[in-house]
C-alpha atoms as a PDB file:
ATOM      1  CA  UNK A   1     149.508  70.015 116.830  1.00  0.00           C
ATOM      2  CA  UNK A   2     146.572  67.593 116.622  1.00  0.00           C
ATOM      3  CA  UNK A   3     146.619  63.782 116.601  1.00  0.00           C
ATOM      4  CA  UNK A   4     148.596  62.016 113.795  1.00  0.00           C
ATOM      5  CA  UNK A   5     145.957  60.474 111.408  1.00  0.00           C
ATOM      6  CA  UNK A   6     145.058  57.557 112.408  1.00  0.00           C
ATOM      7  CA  UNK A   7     141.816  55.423 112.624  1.00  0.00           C
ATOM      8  CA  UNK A   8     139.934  55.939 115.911  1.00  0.00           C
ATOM      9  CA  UNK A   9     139.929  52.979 118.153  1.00  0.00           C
ATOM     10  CA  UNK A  10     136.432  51.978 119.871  1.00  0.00           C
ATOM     11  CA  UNK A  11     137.077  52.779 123.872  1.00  0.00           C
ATOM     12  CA  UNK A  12     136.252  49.542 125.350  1.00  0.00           C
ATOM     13  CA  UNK A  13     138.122  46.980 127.588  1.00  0.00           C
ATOM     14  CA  UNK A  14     139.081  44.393 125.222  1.00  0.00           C
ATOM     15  CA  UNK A  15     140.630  46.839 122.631  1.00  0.00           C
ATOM     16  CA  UNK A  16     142.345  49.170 125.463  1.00  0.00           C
ATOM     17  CA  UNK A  17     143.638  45.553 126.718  1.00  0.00           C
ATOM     18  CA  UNK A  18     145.847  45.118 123.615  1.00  0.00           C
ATOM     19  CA  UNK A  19     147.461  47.900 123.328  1.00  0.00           C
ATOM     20  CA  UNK A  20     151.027  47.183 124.308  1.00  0.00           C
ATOM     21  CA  UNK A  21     152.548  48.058 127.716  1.00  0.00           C
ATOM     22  CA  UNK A  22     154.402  50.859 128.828  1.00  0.00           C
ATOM     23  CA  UNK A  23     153.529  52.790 126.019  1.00  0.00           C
ATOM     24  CA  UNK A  24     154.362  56.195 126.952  1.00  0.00           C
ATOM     25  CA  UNK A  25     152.133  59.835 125.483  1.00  0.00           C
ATOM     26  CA  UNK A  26     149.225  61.221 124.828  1.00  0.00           C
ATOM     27  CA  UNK A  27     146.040  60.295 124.533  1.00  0.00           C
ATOM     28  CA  UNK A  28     142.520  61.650 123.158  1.00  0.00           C
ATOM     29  CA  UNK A  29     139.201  60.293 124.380  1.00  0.00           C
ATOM     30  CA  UNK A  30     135.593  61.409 122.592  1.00  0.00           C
ATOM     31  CA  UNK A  31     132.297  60.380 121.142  1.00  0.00           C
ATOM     32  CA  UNK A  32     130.874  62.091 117.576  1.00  0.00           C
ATOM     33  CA  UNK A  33     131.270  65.713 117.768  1.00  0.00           C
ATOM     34  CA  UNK A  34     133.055  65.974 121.361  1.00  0.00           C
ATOM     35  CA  UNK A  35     135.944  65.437 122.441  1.00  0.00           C
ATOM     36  CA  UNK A  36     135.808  64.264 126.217  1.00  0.00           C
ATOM     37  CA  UNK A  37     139.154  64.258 127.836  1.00  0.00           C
ATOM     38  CA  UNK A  38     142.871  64.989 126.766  1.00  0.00           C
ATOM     39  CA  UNK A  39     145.306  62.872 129.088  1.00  0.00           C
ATOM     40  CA  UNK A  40     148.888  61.401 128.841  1.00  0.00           C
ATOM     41  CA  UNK A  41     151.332  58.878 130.397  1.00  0.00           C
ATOM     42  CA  UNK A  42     151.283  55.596 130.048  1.00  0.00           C
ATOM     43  CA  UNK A  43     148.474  55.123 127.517  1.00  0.00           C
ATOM     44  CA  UNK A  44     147.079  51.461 128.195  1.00  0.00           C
ATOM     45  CA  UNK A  45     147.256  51.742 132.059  1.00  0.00           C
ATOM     46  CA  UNK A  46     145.568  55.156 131.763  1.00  0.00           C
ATOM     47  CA  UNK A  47     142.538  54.127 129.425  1.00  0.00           C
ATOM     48  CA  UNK A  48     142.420  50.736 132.213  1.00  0.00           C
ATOM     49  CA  UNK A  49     141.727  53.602 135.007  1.00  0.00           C
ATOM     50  CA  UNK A  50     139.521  55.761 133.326  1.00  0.00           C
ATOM     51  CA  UNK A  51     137.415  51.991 132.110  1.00  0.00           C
ATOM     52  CA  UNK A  52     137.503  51.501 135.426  1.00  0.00           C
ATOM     53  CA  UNK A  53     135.744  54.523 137.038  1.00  0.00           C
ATOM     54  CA  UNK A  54     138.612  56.331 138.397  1.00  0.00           C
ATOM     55  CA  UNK A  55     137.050  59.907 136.522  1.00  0.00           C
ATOM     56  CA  UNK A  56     132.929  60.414 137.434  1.00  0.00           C
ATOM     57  CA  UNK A  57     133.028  63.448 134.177  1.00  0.00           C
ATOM     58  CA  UNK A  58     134.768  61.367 131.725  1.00  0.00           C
ATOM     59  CA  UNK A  59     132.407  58.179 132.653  1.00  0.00           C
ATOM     60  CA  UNK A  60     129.230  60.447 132.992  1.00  0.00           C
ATOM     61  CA  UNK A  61     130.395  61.935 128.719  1.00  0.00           C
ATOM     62  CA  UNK A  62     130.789  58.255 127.892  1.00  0.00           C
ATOM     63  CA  UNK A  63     133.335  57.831 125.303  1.00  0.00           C
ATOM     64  CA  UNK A  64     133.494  55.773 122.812  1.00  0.00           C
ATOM     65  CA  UNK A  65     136.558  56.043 121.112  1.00  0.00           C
ATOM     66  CA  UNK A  66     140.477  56.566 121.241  1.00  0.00           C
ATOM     67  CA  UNK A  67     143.391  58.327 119.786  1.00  0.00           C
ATOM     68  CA  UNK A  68     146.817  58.102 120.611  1.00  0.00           C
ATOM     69  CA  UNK A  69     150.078  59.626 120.083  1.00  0.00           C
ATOM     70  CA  UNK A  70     153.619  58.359 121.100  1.00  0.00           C
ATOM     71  CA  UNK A  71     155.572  61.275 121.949  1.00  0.00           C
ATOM     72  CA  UNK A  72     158.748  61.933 124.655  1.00  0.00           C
ATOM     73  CA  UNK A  73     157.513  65.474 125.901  1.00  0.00           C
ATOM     74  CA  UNK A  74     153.581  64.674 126.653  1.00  0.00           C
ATOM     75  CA  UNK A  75     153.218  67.812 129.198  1.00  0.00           C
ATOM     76  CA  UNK A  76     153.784  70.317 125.652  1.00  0.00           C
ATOM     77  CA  UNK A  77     151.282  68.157 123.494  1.00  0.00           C
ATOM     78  CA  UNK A  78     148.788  67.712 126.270  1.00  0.00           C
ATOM     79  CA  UNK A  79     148.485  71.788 126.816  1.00  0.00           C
ATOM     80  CA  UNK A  80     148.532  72.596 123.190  1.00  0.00           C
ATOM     81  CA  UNK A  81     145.874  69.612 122.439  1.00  0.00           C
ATOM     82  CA  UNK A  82     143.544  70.615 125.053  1.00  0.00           C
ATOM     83  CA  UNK A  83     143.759  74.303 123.261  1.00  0.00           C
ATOM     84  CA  UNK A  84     142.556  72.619 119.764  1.00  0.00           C
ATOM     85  CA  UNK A  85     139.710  70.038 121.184  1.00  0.00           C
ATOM     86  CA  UNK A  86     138.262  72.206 124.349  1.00  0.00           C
ATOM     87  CA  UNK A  87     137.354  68.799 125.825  1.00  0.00           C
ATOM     88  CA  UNK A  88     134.472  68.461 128.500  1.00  0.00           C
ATOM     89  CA  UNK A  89     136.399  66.873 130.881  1.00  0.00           C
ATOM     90  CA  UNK A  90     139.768  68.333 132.802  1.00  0.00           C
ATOM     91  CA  UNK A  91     142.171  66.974 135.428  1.00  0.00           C
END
């Protein structure tokens, strides 16, 4: 199950800040060639934490770009997504 197609978005502040609220599923955070972390919930108030500092790996692999997918049952997609992308980073 990988990500819908869909353009990347560029991981910074001002994009992350328009994504619309409450916004519930998965997300996909990487750079060219590696994927960084695989996390879900509520998408723009997650990507606000992780901008913020709240993960020292994810900050240290520095990002720089987004995918998303809206789904009901994140907790399947997560475990199945971080079996596809191996990211560097893990809860």
């Amino acid at each position: 199950m990988p990500f819908p197609q869909q353009a990347p978005q560029v991981f910074a502040r001002d994009v992350v800040s328009r994504l619309a609220d409450g916004q519930q599923g998965v997300f996909g955070l990487f750079r060219p060639g590696t994927w960084v972390y695989i996390g879900k919930g509520d998408i723009k108030a997650q990507l606000k934490s992780i901008l913020g500092g709240s993960n020292a790996c994810i900050g240290k692999q520095n990002p720089t770009h987004f995918v998303t997918m809206i789904i009901g049952n994140a907790d399947a997609a997560v475990k199945q997504l971080i079996k596809e992308t191996q990211p560097t980073c893990t809860d």
